[in-house]
PDB file of N, CA and C in Angstrom:
ATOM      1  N   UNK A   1       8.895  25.211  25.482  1.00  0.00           N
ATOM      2  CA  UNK A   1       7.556  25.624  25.784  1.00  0.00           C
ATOM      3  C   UNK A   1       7.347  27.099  25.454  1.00  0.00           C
ATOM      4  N   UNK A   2       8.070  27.934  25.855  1.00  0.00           N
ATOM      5  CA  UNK A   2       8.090  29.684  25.591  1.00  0.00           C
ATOM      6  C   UNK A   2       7.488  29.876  26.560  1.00  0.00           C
ATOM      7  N   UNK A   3       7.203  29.533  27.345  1.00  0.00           N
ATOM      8  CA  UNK A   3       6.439  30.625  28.714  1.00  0.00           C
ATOM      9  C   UNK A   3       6.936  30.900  29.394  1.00  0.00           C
ATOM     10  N   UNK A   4       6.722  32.551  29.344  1.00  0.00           N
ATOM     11  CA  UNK A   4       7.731  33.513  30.337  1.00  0.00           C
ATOM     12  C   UNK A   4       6.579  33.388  31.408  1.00  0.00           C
ATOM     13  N   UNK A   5       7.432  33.866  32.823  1.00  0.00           N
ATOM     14  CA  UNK A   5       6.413  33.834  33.926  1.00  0.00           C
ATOM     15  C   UNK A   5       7.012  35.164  34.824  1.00  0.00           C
ATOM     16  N   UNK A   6       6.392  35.593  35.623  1.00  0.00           N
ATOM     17  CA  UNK A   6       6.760  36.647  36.132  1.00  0.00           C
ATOM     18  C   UNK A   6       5.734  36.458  37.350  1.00  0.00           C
ATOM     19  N   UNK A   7       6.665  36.042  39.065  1.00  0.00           N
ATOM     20  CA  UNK A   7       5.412  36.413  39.857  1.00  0.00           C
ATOM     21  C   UNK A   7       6.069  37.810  40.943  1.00  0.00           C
ATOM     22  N   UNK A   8       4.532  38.369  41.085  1.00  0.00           N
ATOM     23  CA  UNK A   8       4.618  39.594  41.788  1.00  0.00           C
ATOM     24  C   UNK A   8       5.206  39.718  43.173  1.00  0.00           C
ATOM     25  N   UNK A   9       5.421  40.395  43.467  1.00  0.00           N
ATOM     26  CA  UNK A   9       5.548  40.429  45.284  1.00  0.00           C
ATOM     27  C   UNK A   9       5.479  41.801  45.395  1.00  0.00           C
ATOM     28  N   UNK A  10       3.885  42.266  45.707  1.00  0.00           N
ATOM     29  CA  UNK A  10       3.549  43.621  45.991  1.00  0.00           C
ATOM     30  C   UNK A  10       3.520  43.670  47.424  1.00  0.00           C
ATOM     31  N   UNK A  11       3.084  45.445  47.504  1.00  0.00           N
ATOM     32  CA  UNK A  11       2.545  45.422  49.135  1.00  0.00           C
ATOM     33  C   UNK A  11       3.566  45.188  50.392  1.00  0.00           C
ATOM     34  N   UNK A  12       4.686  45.134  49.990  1.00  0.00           N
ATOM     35  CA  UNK A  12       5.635  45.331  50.991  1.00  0.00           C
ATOM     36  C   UNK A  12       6.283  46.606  51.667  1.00  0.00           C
ATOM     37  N   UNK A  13       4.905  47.476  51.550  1.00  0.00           N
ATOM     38  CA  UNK A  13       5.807  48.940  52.151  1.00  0.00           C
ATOM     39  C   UNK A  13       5.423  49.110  53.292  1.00  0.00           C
ATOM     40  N   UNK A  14       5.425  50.441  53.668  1.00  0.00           N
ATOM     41  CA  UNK A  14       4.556  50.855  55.181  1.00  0.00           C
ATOM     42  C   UNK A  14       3.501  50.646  55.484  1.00  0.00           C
ATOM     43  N   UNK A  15       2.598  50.629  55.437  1.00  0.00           N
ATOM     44  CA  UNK A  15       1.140  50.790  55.973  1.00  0.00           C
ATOM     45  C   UNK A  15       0.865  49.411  55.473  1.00  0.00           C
ATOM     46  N   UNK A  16       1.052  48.883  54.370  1.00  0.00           N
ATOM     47  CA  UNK A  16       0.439  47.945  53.614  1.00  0.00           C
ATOM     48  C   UNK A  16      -0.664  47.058  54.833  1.00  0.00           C
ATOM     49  N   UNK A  17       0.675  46.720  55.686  1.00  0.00           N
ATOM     50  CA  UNK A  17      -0.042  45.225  56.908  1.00  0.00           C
ATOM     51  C   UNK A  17      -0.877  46.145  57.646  1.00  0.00           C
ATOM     52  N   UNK A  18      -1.471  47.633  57.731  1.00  0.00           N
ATOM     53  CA  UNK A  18      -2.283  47.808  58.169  1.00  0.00           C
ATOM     54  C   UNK A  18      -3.326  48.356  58.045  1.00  0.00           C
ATOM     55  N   UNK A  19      -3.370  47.868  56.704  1.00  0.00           N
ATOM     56  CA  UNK A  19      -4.762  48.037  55.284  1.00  0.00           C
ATOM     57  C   UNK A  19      -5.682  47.201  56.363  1.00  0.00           C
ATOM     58  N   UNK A  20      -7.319  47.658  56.491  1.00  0.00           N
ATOM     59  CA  UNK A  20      -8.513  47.074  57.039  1.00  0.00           C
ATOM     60  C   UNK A  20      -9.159  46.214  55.546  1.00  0.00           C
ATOM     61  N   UNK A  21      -9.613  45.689  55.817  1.00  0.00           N
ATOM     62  CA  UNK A  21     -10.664  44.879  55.154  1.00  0.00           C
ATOM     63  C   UNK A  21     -11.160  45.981  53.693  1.00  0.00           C
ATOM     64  N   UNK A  22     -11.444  46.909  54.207  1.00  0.00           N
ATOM     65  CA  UNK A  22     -12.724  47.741  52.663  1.00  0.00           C
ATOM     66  C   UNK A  22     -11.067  48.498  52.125  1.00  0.00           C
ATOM     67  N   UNK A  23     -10.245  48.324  52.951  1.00  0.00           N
ATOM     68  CA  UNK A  23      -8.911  49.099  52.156  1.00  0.00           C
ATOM     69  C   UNK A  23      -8.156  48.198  51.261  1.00  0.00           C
ATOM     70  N   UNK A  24      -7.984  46.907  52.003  1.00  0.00           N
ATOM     71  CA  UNK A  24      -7.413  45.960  51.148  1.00  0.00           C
ATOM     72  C   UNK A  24      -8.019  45.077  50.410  1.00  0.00           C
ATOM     73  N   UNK A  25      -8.814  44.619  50.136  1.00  0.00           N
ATOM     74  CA  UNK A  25      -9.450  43.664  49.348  1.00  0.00           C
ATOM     75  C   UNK A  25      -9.506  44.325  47.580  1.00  0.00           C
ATOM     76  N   UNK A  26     -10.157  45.775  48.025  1.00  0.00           N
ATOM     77  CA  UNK A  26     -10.038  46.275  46.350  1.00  0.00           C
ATOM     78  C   UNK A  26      -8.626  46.214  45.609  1.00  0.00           C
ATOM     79  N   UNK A  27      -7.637  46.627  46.652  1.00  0.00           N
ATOM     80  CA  UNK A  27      -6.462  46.278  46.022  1.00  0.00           C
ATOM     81  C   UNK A  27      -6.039  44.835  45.661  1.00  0.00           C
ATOM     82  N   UNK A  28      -6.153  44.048  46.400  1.00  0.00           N
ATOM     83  CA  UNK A  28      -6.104  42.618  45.903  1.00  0.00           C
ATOM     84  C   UNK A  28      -6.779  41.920  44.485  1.00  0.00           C
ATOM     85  N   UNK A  29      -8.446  42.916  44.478  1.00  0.00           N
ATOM     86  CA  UNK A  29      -9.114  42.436  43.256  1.00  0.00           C
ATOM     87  C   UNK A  29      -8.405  43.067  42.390  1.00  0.00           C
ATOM     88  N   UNK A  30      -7.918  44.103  41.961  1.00  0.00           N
ATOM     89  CA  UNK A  30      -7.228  44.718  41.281  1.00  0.00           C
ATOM     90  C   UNK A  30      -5.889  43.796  40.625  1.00  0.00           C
ATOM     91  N   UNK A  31      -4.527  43.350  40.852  1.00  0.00           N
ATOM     92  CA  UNK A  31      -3.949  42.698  41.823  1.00  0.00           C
ATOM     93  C   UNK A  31      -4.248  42.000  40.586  1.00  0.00           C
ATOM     94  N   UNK A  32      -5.496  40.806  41.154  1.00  0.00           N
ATOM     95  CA  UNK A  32      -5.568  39.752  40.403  1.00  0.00           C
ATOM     96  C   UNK A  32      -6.313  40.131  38.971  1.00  0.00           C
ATOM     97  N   UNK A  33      -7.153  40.717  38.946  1.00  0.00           N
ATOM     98  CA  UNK A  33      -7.823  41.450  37.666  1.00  0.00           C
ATOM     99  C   UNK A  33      -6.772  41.195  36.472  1.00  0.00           C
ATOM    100  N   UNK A  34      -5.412  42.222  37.061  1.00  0.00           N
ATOM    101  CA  UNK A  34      -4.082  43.054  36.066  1.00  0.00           C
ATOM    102  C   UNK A  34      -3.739  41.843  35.704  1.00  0.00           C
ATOM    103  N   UNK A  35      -3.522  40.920  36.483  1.00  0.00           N
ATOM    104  CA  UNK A  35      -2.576  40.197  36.410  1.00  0.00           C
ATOM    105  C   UNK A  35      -3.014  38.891  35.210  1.00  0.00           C
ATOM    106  N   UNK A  36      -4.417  38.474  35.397  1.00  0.00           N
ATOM    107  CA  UNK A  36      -5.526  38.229  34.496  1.00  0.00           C
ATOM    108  C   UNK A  36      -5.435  38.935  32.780  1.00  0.00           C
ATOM    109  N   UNK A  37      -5.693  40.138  33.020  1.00  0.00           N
ATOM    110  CA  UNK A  37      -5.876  40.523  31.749  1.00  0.00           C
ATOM    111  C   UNK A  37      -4.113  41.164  31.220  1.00  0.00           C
ATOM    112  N   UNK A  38      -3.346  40.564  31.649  1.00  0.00           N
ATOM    113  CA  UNK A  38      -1.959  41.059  31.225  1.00  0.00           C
ATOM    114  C   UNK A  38      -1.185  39.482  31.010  1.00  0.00           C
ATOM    115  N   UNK A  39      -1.635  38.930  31.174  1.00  0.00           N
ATOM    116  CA  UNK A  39      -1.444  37.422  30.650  1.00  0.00           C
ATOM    117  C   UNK A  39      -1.681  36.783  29.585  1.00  0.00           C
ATOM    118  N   UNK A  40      -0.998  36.106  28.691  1.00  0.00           N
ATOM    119  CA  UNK A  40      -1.716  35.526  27.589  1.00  0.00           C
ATOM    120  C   UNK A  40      -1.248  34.018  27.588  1.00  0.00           C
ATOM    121  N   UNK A  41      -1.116  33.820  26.270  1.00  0.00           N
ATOM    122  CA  UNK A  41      -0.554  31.688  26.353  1.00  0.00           C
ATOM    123  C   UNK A  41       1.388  32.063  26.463  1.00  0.00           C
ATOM    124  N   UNK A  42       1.487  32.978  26.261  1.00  0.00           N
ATOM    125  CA  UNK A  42       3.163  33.574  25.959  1.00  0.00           C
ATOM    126  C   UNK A  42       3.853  34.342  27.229  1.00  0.00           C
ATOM    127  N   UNK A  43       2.991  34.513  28.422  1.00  0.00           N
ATOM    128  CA  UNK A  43       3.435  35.029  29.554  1.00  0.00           C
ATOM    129  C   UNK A  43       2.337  35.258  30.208  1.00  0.00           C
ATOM    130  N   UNK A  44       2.843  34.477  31.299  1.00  0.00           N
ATOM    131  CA  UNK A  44       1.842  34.334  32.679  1.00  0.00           C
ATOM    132  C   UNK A  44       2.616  35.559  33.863  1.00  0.00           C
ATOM    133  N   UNK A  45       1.499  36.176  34.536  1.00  0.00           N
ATOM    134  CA  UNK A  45       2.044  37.387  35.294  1.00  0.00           C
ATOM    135  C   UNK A  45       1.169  36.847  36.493  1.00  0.00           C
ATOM    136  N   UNK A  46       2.048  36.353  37.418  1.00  0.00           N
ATOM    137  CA  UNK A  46       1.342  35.712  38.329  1.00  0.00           C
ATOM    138  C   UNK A  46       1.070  36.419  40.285  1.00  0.00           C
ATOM    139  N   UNK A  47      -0.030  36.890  40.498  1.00  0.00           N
ATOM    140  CA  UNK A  47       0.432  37.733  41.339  1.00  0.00           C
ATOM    141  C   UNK A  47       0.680  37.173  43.203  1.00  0.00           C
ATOM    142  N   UNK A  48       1.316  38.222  43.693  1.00  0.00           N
ATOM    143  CA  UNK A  48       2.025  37.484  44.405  1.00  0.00           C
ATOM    144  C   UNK A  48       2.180  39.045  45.406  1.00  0.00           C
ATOM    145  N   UNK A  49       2.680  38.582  47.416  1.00  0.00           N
ATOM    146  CA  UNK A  49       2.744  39.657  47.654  1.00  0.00           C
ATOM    147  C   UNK A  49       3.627  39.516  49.059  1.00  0.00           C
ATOM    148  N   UNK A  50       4.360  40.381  49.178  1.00  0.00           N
ATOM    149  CA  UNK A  50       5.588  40.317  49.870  1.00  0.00           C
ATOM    150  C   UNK A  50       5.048  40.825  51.631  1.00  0.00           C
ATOM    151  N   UNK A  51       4.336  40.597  52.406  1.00  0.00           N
ATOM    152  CA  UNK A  51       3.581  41.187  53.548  1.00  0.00           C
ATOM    153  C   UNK A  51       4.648  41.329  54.412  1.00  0.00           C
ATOM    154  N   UNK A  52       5.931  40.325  54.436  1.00  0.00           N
ATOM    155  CA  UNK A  52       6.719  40.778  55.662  1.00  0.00           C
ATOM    156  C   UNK A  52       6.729  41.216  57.243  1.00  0.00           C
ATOM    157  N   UNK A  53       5.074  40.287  57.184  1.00  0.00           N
ATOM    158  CA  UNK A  53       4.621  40.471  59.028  1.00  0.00           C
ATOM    159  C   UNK A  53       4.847  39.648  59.681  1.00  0.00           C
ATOM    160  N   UNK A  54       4.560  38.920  60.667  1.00  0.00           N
ATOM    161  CA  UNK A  54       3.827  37.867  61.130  1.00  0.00           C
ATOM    162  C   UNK A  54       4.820  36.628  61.278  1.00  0.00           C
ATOM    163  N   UNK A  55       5.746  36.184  60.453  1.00  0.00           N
ATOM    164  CA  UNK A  55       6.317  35.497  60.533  1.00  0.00           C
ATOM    165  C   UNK A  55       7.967  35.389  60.200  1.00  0.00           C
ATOM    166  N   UNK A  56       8.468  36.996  60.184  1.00  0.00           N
ATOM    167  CA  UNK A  56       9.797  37.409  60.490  1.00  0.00           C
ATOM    168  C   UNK A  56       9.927  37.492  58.618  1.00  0.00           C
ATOM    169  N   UNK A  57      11.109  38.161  59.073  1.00  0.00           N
ATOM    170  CA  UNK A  57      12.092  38.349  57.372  1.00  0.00           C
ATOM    171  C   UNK A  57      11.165  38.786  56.347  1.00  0.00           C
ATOM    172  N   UNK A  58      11.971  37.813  54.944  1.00  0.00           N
ATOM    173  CA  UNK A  58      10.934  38.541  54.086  1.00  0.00           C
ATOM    174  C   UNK A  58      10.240  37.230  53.612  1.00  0.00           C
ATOM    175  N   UNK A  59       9.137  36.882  53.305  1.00  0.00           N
ATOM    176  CA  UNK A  59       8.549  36.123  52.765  1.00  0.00           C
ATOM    177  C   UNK A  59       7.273  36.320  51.663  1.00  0.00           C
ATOM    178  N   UNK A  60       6.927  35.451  50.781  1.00  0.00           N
ATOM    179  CA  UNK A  60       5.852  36.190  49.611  1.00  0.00           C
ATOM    180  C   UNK A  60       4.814  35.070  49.566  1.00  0.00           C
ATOM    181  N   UNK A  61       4.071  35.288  49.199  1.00  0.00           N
ATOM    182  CA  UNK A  61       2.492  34.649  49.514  1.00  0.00           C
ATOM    183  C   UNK A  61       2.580  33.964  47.952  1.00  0.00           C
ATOM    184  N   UNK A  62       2.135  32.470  47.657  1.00  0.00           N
ATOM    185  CA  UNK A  62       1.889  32.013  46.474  1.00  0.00           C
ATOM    186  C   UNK A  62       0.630  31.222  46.664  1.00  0.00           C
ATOM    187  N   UNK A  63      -0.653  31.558  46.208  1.00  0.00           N
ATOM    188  CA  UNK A  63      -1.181  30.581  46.148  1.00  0.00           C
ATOM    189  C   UNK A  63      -2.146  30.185  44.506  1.00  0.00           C
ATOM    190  N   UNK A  64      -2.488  28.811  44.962  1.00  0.00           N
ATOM    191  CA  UNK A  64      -2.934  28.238  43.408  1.00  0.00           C
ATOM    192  C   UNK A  64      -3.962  29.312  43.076  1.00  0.00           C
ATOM    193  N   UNK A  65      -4.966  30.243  43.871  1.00  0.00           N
ATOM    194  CA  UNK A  65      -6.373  30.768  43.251  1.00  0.00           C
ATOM    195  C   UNK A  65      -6.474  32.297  44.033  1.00  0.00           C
ATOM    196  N   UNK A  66      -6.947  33.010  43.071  1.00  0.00           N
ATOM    197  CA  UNK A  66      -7.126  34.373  44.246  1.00  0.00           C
ATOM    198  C   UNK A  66      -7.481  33.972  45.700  1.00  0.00           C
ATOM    199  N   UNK A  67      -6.751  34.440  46.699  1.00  0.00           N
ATOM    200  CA  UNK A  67      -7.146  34.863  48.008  1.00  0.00           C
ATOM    201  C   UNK A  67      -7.214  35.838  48.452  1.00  0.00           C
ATOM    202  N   UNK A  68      -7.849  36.283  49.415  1.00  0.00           N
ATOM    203  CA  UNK A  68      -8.284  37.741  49.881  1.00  0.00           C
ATOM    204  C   UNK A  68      -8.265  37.402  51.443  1.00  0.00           C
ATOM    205  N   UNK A  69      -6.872  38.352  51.562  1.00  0.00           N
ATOM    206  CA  UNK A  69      -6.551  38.192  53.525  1.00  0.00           C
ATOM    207  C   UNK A  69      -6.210  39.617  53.562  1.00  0.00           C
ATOM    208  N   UNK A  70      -6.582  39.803  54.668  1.00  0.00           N
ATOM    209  CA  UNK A  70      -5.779  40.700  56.020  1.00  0.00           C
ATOM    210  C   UNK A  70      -5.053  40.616  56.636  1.00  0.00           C
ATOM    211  N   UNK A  71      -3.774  41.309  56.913  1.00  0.00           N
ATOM    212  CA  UNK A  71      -2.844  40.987  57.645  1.00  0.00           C
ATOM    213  C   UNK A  71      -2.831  41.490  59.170  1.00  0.00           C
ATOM    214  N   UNK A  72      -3.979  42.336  59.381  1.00  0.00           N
ATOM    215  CA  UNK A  72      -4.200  42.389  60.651  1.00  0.00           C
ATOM    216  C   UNK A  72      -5.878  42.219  60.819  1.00  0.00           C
ATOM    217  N   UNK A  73      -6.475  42.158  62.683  1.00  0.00           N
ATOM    218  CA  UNK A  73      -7.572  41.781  62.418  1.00  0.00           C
ATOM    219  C   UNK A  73      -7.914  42.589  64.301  1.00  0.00           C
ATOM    220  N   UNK A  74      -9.373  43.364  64.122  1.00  0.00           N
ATOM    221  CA  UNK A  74      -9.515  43.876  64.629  1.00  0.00           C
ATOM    222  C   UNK A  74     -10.202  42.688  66.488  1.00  0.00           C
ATOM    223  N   UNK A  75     -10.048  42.822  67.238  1.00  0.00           N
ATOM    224  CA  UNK A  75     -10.482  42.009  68.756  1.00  0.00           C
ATOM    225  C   UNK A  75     -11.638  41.832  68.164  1.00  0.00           C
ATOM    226  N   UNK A  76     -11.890  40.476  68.338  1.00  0.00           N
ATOM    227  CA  UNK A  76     -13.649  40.151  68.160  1.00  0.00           C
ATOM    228  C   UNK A  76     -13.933  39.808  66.824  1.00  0.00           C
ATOM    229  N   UNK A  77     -13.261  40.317  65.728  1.00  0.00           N
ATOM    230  CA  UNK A  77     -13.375  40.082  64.560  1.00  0.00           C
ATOM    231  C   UNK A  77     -13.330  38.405  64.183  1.00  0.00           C
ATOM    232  N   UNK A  78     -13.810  37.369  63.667  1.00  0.00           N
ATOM    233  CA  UNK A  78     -13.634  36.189  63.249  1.00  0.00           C
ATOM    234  C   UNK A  78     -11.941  36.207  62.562  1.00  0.00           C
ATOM    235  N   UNK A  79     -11.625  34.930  62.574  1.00  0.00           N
ATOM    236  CA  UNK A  79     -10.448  34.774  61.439  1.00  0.00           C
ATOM    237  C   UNK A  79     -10.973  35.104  60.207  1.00  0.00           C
ATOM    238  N   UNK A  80     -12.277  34.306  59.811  1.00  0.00           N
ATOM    239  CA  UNK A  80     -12.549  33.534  57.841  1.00  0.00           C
ATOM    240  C   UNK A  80     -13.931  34.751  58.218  1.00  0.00           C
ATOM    241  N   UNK A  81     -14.187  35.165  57.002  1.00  0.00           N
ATOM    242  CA  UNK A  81     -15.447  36.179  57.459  1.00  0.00           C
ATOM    243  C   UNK A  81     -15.882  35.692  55.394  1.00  0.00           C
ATOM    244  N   UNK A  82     -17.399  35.595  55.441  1.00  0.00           N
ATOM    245  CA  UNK A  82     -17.695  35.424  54.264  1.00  0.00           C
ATOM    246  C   UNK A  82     -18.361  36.719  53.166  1.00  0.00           C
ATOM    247  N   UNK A  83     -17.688  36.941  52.085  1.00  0.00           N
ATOM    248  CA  UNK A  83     -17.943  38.141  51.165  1.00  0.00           C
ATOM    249  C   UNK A  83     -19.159  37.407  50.166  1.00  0.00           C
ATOM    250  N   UNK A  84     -20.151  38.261  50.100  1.00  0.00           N
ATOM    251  CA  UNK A  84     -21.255  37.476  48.922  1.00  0.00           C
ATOM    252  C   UNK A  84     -20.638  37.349  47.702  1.00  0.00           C
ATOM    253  N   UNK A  85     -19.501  38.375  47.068  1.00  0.00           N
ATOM    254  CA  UNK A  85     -18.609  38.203  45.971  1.00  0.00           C
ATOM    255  C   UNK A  85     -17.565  37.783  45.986  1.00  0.00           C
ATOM    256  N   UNK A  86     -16.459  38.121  46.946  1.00  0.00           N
ATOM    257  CA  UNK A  86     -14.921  37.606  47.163  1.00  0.00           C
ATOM    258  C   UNK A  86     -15.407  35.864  47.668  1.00  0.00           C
ATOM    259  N   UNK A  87     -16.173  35.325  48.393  1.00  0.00           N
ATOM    260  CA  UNK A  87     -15.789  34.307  49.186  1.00  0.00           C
ATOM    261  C   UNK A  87     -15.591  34.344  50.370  1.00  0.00           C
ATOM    262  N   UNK A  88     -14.609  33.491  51.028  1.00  0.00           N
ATOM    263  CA  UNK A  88     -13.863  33.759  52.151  1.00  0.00           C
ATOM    264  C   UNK A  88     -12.665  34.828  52.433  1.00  0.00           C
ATOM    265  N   UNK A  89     -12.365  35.430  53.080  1.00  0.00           N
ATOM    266  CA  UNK A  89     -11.498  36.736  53.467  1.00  0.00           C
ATOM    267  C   UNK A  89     -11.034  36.297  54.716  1.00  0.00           C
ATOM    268  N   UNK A  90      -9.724  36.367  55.088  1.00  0.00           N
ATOM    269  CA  UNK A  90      -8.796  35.662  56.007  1.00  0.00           C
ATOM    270  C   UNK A  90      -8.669  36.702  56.847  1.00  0.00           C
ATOM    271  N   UNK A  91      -8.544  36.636  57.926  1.00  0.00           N
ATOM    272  CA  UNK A  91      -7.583  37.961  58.535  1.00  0.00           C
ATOM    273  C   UNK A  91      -6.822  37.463  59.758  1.00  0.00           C
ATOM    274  N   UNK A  92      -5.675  37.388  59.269  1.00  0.00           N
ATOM    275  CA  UNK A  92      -4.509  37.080  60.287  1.00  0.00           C
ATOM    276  C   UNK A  92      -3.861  37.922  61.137  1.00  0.00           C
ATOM    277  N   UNK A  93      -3.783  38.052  62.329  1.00  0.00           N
ATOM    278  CA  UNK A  93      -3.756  38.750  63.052  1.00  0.00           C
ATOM    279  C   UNK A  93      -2.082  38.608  64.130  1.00  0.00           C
ATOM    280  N   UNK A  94      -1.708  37.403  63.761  1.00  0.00           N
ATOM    281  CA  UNK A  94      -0.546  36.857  64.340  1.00  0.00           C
ATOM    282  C   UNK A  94       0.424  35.728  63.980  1.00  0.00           C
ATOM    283  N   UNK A  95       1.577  35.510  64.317  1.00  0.00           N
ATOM    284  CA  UNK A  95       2.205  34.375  63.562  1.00  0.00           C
ATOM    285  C   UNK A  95       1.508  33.509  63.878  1.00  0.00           C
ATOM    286  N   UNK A  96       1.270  32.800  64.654  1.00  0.00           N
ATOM    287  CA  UNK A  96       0.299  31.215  64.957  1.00  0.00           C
ATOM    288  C   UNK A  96       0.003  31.033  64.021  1.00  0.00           C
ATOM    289  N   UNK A  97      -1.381  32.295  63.630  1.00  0.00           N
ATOM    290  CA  UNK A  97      -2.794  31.882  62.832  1.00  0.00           C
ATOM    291  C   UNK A  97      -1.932  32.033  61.396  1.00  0.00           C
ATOM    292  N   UNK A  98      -1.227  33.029  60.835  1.00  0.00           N
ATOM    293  CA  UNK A  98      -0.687  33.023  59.219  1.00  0.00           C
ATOM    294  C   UNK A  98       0.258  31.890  59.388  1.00  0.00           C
ATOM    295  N   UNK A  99       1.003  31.314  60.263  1.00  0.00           N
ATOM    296  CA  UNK A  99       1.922  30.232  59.715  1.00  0.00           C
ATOM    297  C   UNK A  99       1.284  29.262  60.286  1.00  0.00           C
ATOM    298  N   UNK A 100      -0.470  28.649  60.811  1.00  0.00           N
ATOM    299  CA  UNK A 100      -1.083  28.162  60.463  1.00  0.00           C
ATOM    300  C   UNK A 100      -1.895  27.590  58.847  1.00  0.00           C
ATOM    301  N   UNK A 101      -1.582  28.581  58.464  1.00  0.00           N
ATOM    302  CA  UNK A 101      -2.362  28.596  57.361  1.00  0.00           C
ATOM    303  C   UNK A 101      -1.260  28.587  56.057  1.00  0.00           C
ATOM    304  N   UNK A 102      -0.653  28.778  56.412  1.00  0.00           N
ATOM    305  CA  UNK A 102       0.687  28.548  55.375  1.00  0.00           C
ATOM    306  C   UNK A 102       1.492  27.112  55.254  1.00  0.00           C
ATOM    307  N   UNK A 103       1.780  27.048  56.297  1.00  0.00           N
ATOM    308  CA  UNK A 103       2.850  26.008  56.911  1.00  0.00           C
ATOM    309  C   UNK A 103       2.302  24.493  56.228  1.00  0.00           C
ATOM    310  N   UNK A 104       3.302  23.403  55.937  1.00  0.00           N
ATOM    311  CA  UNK A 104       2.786  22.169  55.513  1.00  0.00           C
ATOM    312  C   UNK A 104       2.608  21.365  56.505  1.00  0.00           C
ATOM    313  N   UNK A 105       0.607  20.929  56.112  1.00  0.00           N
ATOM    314  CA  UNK A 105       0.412  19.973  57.295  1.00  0.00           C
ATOM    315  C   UNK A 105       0.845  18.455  57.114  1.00  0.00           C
ATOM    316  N   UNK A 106       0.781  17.761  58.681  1.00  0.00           N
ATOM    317  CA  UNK A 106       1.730  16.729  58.615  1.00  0.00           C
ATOM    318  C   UNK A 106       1.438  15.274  57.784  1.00  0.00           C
ATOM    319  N   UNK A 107       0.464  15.429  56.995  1.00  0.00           N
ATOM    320  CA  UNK A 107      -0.441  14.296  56.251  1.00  0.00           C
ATOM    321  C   UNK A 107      -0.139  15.002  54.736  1.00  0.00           C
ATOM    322  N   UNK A 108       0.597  15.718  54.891  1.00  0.00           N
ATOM    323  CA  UNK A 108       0.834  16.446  53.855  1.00  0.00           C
ATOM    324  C   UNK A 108       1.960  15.888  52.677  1.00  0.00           C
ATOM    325  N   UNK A 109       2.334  15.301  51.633  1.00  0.00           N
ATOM    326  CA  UNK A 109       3.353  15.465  50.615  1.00  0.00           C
ATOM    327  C   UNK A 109       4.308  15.850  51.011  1.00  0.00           C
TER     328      UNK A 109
END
């Protein structure tokens, strides 16, 4: 086939998990943008991101389509909050709710 693949695992430093909403999302569009226009039929650069909160050790986020989460979330704030451009925007605030949303459900493959 020839396709090289390369996926990311950004965002695993200090502060990262306590990027707000208008801090993290641009980085995410970004993120997926690069990763978009640095791709061709000969190498896929697939992005990807190492958060290391919420649910111990190290773990990296894969999913099929851009998503746009928070890894923390302010009292009162909704989980799913809707962007007129992004969509939906996640903000996980604890293991429950991210290894809710991760985890395979039981009707599941």
């Amino acid at each position: 086939m020839g396709i090289d693949i390369v996926h990311l695992a950004e965002f695993h430093y200090g502060s990262s998990s306590r990027w707000n909403q208008q801090d993290r999302t641009p980085k995410l569009q970004l993120l997926h943008a690069e990763c978009r226009r640095l791709s061709d039929n000969r190498f896929l650069l697939l992005p990807g991101e190492e958060p290391n909160v919420h649910l111990g050790g190290h773990w990296i986020s894969f999913f099929p389509k851009p998503v746009y989460w928070v890894l923390n979330r302010p009292l009162g704030t909704p989980f799913v909050m809707k962007d007129p451009k992004l969509g939906r925007i996640y903000q996980s605030a604890v293991r429950p709710i991210c290894y809710d949303c991760c985890a395979p459900k039981a009707d599941s493959p």
